[in-house]
C-alpha atoms as a PDB file:
ATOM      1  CA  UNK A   1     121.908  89.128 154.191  1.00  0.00           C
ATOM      2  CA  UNK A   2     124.772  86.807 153.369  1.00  0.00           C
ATOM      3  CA  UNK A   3     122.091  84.131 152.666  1.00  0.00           C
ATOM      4  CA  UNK A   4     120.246  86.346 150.256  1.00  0.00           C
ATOM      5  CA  UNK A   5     123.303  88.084 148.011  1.00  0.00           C
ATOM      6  CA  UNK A   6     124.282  84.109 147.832  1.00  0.00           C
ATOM      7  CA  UNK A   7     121.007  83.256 146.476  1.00  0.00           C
ATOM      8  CA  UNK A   8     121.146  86.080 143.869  1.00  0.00           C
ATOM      9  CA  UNK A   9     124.721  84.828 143.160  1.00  0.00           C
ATOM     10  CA  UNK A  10     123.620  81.532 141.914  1.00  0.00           C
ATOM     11  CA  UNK A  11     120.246  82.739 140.136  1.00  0.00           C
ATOM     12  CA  UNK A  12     122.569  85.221 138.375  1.00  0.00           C
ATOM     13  CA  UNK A  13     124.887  82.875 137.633  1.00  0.00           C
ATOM     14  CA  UNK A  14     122.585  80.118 136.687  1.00  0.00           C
ATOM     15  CA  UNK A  15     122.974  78.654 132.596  1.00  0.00           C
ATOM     16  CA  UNK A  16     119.651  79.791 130.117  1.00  0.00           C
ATOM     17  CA  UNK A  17     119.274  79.277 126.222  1.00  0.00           C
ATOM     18  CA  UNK A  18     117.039  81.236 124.220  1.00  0.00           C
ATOM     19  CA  UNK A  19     116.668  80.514 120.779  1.00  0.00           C
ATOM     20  CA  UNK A  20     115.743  83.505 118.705  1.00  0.00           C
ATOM     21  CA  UNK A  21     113.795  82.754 114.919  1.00  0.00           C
ATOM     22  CA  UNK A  22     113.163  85.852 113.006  1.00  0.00           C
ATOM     23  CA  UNK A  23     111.449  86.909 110.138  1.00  0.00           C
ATOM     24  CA  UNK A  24     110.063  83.659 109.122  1.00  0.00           C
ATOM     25  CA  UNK A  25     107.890  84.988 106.490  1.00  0.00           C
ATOM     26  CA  UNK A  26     104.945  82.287 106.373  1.00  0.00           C
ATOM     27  CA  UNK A  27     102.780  81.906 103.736  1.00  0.00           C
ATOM     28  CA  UNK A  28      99.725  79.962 103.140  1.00  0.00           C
ATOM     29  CA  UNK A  29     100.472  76.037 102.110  1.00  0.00           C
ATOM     30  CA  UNK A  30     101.358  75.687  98.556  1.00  0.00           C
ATOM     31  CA  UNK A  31     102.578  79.422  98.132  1.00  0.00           C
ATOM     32  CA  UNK A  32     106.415  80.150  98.066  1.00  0.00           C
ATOM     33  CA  UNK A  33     107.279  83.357  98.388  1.00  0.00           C
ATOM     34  CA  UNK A  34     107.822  85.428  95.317  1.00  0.00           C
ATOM     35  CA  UNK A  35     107.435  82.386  93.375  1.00  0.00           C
ATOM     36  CA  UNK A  36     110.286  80.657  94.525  1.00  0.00           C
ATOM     37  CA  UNK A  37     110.908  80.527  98.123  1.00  0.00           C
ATOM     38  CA  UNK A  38     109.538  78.342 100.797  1.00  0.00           C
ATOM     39  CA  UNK A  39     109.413  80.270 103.543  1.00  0.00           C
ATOM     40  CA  UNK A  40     107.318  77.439 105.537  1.00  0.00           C
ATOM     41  CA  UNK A  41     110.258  74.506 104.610  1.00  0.00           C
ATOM     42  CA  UNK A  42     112.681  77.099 106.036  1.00  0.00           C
ATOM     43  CA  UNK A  43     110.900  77.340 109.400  1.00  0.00           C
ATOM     44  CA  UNK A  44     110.189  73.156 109.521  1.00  0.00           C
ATOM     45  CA  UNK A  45     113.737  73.176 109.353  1.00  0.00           C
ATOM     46  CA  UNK A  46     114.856  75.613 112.109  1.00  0.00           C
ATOM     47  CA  UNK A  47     111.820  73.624 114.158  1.00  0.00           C
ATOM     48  CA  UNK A  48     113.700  70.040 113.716  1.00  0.00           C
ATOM     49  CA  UNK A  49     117.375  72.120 114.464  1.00  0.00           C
ATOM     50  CA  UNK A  50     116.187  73.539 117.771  1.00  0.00           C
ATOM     51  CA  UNK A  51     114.560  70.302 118.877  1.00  0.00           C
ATOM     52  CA  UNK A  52     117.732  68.736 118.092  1.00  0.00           C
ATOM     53  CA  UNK A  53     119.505  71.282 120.292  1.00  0.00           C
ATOM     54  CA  UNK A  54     121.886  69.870 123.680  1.00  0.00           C
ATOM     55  CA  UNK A  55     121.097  71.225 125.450  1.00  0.00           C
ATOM     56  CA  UNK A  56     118.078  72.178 125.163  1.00  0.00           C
ATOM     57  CA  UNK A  57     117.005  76.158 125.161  1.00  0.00           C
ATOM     58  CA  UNK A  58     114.625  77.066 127.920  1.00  0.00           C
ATOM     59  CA  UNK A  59     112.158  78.789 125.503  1.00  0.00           C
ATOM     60  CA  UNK A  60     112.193  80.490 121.892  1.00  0.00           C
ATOM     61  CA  UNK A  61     111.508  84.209 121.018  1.00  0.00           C
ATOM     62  CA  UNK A  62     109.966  84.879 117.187  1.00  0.00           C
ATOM     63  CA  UNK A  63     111.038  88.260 116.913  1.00  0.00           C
ATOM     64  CA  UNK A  64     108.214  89.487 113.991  1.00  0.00           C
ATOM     65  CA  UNK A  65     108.040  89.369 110.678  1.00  0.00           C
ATOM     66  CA  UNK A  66     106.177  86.179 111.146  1.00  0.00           C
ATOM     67  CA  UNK A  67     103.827  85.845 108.242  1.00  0.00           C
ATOM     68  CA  UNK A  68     104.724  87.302 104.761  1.00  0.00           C
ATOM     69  CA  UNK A  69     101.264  89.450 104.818  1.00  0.00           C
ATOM     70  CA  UNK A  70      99.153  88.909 107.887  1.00  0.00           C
ATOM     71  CA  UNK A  71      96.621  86.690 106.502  1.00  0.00           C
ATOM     72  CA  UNK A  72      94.767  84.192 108.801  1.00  0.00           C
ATOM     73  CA  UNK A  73      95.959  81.351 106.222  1.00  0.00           C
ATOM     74  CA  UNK A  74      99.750  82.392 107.327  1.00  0.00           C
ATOM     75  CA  UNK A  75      98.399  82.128 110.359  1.00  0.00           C
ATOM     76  CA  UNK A  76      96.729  78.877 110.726  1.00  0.00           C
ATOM     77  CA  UNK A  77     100.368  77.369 108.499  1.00  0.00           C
ATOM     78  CA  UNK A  78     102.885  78.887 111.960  1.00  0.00           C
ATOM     79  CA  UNK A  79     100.951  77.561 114.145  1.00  0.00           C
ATOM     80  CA  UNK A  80     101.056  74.006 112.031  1.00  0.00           C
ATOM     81  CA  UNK A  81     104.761  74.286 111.800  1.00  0.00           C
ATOM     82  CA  UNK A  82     105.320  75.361 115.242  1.00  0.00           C
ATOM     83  CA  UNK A  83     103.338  72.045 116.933  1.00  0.00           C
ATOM     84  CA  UNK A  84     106.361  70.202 116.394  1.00  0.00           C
ATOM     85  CA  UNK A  85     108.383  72.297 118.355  1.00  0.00           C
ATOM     86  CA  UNK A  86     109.092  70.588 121.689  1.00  0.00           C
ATOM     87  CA  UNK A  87     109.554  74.235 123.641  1.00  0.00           C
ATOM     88  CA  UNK A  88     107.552  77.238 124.877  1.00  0.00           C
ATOM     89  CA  UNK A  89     107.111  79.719 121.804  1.00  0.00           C
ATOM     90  CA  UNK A  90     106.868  83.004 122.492  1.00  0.00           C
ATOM     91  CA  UNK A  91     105.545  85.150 119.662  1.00  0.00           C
ATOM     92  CA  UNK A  92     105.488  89.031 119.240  1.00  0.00           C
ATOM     93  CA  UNK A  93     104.835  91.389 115.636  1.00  0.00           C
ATOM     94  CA  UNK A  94     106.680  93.057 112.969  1.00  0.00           C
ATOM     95  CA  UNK A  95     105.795  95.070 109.998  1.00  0.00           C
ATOM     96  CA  UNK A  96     104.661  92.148 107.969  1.00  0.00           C
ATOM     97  CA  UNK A  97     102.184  90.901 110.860  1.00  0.00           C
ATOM     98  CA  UNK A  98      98.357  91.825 111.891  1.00  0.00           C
ATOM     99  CA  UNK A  99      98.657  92.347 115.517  1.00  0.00           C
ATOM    100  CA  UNK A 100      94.837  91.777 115.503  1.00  0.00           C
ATOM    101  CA  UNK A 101      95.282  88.195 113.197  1.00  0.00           C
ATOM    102  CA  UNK A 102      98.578  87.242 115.615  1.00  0.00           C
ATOM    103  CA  UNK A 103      96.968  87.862 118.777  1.00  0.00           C
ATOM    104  CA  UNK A 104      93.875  85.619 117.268  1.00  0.00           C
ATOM    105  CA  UNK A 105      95.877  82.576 116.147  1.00  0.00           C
ATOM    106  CA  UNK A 106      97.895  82.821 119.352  1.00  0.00           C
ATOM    107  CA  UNK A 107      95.177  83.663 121.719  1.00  0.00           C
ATOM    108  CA  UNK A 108      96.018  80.884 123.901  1.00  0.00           C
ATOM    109  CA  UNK A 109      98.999  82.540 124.962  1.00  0.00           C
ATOM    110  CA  UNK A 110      98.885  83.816 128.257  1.00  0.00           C
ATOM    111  CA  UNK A 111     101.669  85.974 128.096  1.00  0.00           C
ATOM    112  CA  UNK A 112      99.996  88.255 125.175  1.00  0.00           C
ATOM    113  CA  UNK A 113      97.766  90.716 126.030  1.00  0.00           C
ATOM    114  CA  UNK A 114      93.892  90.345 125.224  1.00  0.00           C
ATOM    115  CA  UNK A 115      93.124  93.869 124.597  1.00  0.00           C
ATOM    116  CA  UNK A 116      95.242  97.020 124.066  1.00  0.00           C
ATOM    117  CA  UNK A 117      96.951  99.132 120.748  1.00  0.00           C
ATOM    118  CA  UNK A 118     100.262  96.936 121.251  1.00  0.00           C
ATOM    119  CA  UNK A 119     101.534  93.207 121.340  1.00  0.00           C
ATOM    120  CA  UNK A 120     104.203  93.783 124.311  1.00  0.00           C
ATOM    121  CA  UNK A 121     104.994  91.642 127.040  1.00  0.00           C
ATOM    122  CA  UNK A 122     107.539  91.280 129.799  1.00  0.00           C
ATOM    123  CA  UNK A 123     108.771  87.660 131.444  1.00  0.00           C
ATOM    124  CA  UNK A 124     110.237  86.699 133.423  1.00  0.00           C
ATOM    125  CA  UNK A 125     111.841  82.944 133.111  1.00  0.00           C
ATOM    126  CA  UNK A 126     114.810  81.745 135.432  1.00  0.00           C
ATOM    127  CA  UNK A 127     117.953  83.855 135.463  1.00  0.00           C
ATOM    128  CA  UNK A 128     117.037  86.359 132.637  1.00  0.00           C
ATOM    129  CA  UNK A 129     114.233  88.769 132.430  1.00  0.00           C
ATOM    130  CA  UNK A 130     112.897  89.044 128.892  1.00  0.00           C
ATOM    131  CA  UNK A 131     110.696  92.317 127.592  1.00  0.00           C
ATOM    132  CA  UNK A 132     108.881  92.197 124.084  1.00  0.00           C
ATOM    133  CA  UNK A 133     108.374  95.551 122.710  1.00  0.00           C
ATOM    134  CA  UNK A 134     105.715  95.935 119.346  1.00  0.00           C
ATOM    135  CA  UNK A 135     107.634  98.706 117.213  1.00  0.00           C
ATOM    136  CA  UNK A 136     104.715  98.061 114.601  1.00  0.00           C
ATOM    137  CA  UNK A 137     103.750 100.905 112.638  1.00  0.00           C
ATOM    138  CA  UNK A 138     100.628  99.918 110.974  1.00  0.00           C
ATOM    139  CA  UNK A 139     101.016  99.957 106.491  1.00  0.00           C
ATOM    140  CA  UNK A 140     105.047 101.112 107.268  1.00  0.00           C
ATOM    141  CA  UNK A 141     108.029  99.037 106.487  1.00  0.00           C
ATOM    142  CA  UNK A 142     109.813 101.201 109.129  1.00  0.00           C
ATOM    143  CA  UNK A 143     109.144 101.095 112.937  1.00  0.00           C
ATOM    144  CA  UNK A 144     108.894 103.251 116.088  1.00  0.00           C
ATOM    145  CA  UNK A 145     108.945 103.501 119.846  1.00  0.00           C
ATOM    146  CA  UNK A 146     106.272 106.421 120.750  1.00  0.00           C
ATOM    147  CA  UNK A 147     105.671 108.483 123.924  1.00  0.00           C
ATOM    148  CA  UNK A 148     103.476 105.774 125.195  1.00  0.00           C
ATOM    149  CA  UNK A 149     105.442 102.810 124.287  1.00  0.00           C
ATOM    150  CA  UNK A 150     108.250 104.353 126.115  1.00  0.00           C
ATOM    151  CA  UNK A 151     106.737 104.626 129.195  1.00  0.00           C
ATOM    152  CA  UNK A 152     105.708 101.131 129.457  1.00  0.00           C
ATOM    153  CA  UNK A 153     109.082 100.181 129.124  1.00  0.00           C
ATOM    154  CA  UNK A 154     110.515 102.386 131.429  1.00  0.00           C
ATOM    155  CA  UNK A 155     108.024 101.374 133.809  1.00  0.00           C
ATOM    156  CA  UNK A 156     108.994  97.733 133.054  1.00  0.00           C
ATOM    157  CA  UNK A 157     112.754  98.113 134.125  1.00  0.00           C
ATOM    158  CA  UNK A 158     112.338 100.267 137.021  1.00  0.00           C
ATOM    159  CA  UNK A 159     109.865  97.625 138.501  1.00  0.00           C
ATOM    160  CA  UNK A 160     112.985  94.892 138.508  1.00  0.00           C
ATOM    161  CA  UNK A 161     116.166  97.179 138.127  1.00  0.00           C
ATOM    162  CA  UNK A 162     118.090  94.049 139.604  1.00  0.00           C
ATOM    163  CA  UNK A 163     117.173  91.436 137.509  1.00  0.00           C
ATOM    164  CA  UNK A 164     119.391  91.038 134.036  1.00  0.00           C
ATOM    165  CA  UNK A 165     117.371  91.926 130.954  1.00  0.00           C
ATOM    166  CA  UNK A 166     116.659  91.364 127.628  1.00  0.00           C
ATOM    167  CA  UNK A 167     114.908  93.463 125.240  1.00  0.00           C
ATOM    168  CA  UNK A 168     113.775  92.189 122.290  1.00  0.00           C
ATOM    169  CA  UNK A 169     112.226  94.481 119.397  1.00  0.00           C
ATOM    170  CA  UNK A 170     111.606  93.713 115.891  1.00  0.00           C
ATOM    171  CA  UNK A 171     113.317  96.889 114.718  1.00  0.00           C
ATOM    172  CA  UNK A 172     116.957  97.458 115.388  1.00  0.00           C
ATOM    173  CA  UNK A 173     117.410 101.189 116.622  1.00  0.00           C
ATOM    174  CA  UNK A 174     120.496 101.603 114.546  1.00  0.00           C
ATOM    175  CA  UNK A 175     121.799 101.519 111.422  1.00  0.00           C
ATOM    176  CA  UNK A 176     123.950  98.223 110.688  1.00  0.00           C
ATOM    177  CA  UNK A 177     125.175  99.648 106.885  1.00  0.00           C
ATOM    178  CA  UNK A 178     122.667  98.416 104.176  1.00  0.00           C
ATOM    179  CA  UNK A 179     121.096 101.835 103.561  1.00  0.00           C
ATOM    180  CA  UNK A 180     117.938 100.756 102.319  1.00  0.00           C
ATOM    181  CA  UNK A 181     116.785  98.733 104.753  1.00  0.00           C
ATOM    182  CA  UNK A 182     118.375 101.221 107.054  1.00  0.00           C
ATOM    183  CA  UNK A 183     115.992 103.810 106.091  1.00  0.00           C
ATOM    184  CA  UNK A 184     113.206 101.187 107.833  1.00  0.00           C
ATOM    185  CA  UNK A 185     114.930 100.846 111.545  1.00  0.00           C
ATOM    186  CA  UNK A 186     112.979 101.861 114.760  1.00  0.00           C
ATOM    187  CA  UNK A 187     112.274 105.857 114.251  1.00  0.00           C
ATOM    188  CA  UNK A 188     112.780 108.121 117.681  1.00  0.00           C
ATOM    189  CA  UNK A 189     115.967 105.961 118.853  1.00  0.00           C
ATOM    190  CA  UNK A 190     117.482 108.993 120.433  1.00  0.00           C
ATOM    191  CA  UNK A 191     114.637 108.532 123.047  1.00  0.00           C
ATOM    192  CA  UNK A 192     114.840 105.001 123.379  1.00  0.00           C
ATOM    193  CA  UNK A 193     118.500 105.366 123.990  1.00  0.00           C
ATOM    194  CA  UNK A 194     117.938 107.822 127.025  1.00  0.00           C
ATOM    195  CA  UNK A 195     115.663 105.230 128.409  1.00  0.00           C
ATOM    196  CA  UNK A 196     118.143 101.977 127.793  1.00  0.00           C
ATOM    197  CA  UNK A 197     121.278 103.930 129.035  1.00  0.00           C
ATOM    198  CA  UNK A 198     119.634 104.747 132.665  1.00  0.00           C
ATOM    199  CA  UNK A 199     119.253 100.971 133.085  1.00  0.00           C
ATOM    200  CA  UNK A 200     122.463  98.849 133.112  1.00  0.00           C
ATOM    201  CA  UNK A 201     120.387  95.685 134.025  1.00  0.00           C
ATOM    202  CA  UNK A 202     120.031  95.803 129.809  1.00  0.00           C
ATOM    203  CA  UNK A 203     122.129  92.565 129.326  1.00  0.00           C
ATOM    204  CA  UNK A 204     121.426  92.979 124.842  1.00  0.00           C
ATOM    205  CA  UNK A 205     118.717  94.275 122.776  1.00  0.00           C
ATOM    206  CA  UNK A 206     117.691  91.393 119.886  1.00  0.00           C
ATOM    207  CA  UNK A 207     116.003  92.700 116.914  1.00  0.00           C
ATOM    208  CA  UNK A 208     114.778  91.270 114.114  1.00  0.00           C
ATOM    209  CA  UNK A 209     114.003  92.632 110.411  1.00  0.00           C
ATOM    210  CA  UNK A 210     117.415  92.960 108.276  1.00  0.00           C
ATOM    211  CA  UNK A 211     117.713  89.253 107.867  1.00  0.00           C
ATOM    212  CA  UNK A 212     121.213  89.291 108.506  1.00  0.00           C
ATOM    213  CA  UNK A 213     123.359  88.722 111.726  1.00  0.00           C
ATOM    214  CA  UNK A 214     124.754  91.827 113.317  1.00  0.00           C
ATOM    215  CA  UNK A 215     126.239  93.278 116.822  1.00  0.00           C
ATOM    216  CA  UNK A 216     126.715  96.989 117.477  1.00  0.00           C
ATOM    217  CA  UNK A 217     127.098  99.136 120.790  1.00  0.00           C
ATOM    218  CA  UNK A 218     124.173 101.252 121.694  1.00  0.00           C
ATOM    219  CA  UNK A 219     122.972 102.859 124.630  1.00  0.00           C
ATOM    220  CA  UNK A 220     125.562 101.518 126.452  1.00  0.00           C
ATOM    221  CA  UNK A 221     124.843  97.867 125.674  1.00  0.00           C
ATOM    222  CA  UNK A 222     124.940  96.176 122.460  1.00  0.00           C
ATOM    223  CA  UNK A 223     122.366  95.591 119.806  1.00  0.00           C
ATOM    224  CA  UNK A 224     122.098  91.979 117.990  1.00  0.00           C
ATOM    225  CA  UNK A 225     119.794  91.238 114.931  1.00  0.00           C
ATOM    226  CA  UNK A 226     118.882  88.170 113.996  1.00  0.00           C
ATOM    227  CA  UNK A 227     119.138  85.789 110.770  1.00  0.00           C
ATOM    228  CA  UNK A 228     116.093  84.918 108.848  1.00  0.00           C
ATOM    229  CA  UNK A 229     114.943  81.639 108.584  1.00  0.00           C
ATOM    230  CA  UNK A 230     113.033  82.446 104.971  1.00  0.00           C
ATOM    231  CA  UNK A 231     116.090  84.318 103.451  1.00  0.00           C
ATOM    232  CA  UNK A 232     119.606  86.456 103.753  1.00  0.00           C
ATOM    233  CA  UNK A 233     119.473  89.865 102.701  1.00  0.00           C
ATOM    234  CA  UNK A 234     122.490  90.272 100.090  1.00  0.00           C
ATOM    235  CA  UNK A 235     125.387  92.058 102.402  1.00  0.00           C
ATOM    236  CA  UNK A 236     125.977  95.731 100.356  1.00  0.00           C
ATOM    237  CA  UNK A 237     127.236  97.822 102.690  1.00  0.00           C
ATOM    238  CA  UNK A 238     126.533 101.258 101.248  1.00  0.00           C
ATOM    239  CA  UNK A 239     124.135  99.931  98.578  1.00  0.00           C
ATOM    240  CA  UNK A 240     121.175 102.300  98.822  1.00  0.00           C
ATOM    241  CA  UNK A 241     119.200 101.745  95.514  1.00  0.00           C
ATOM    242  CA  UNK A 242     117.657  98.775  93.390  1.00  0.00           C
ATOM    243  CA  UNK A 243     117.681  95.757  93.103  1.00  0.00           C
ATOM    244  CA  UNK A 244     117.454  94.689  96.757  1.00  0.00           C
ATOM    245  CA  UNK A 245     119.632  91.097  96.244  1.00  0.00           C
ATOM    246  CA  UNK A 246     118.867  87.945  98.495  1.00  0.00           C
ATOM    247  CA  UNK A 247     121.884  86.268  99.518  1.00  0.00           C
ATOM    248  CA  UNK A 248     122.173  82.255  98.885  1.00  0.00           C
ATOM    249  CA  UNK A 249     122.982  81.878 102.283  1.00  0.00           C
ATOM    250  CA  UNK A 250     120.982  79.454 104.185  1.00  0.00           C
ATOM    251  CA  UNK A 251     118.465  79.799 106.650  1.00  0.00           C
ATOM    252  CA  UNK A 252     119.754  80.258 110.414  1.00  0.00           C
ATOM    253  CA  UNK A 253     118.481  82.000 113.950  1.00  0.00           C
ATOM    254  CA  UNK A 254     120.391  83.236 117.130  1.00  0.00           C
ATOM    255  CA  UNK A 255     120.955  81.211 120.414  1.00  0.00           C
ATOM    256  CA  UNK A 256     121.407  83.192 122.840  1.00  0.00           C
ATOM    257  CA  UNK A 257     123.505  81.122 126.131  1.00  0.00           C
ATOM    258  CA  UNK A 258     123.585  83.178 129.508  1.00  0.00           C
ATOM    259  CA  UNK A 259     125.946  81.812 131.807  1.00  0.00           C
ATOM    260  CA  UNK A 260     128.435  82.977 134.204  1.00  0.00           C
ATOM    261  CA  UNK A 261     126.667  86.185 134.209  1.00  0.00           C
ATOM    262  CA  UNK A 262     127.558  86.750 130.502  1.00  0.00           C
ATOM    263  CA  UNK A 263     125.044  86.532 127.411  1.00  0.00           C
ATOM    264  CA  UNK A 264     127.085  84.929 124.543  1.00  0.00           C
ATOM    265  CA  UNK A 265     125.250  84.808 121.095  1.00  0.00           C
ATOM    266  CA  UNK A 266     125.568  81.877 118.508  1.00  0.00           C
ATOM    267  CA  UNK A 267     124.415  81.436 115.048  1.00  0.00           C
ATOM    268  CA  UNK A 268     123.234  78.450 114.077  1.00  0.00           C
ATOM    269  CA  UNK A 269     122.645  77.716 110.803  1.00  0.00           C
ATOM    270  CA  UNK A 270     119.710  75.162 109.050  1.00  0.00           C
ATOM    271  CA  UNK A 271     120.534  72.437 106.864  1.00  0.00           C
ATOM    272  CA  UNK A 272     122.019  69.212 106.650  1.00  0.00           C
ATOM    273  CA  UNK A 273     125.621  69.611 106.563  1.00  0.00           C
ATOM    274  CA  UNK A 274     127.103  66.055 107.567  1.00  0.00           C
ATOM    275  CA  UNK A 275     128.086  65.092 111.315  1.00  0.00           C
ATOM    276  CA  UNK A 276     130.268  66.861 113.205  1.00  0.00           C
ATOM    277  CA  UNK A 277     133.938  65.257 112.810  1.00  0.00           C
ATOM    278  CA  UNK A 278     136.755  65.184 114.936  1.00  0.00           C
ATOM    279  CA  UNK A 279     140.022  67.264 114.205  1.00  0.00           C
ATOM    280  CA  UNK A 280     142.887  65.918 112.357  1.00  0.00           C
END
């Protein structure tokens, strides 16, 4: 028994990186979004950051929003962009995506699921436990977690109720205080939030869509969002009307470091901005 507990110790206790990219927005070659942004230079970037990365993070989560419409084109251009990645991807939908499309460009991921209404997946990879939930509401900007999605999950964390745990979603269940994009969060959160809160093995939740960086409590463990690597919403807390502003921020994701039994979350911006330099 003493053995075992001191086996779980260490596992528990054992260093993991996950770098989280989010709502990349790909478009065909030659297309920038809206004209003007290049959604797919934005991405090459974040690929050439992560791969610069020491150490280097055990895997990367694409928390939806991957291609600006869905198209096969978009498609065909991620996976193009993501060959130079030197890590395991792991992909999973958001409003902007085709689950059909996705699940056809990445159908040599094992980890997807060949048949079935939803694009959720659970892993399990060293010291954390990660679950991929599809919040995808088909032609809706918003998102939601229905009867049968909830069940899955709950069926997912009783199976390991030990074994630390990582949701990731592509809508965050909560409002982070841009009201218009607020109004497009993960509908039926009060019964997602009776699921989470029976489970304390729920280390974070890491969402997606808002394009900003954000941490709030939920459920009894907190709720992250990630950065876009396409563009920064404008931060207007309050605003609720038009325009919708991009900020001139630049593109960054989330790395995610669990160690010590604790999951500490970085940004990490992309861009060349010099060599570090020492102080003083």
């Amino acid at each position: 028994m003493i053995e075992c507990a001191q086996a779980e110790t260490r596992e528990a206790a054992a260093p993991m990186l996950i770098a989280q990219i989010s709502d990349t927005h790909v478009c065909a070659e030659g297309t920038p979004l809206y004209g003007r942004i290049d959604t797919n230079a934005g991405l090459a970037g974040a690929v050439e950051t992560v791969n610069r990365l020491k150490p280097r993070p055990d895997l990367v989560l694409m928390s939806g929003d991957l291609a600006e419409s869905g198209e096969a084109a978009q498609y065909a251009m991620l996976r193009k962009l993501l060959a130079r990645l030197e890590l395991p991807v792991h992909v999973m939908p958001g409003n902007h995506d085709s689950r059909d499309r996705l699940r056809a460009a990445f159908a040599d991921h094992a980890y997807l699921p060949k048949e079935g209404a939803f694009l959720h997946y659970a892993l399990e990879r060293g010291p954390l436990r990660l679950i991929a939930l599809d919040t995808q509401l088909p032609g809706e900007d918003g998102g939601a977690l229905c009867a049968q999605r909830l069940a899955w999950l709950a069926a997912e964390l009783e199976r390991d109720p030990n074994h630390p745990t990582v949701i990731a979603m592509h809508h965050p269940p909560v409002p982070i205080g841009v009201d218009w994009l607020d109004r497009s969060n993960c509908a039926n959160a009060d019964a997602f939030a009776a699921v989470v809160s029976r489970h304390p093995q729920i280390e974070r939740i890491l969402c997606g869509h808002v394009h900003r960086a954000a941490q709030i409590r939920f459920a009894g463990t907190m709720v992250a969002t990630a950065p876009s690597t396409a563009y920064q919403v404008a931060l207007e807390l309050g605003h609720d009307g038009e325009p919708h502003l991009i900020a001139g921020e630049p593109p960054a994701f989330l790395l995610h470091r669990w160690h010590g039994g604790a999951l500490v979350s970085h940004v990490v911006p992309v861009g060349d901005f010099g060599a570090p330099e020492p102080y003083g």
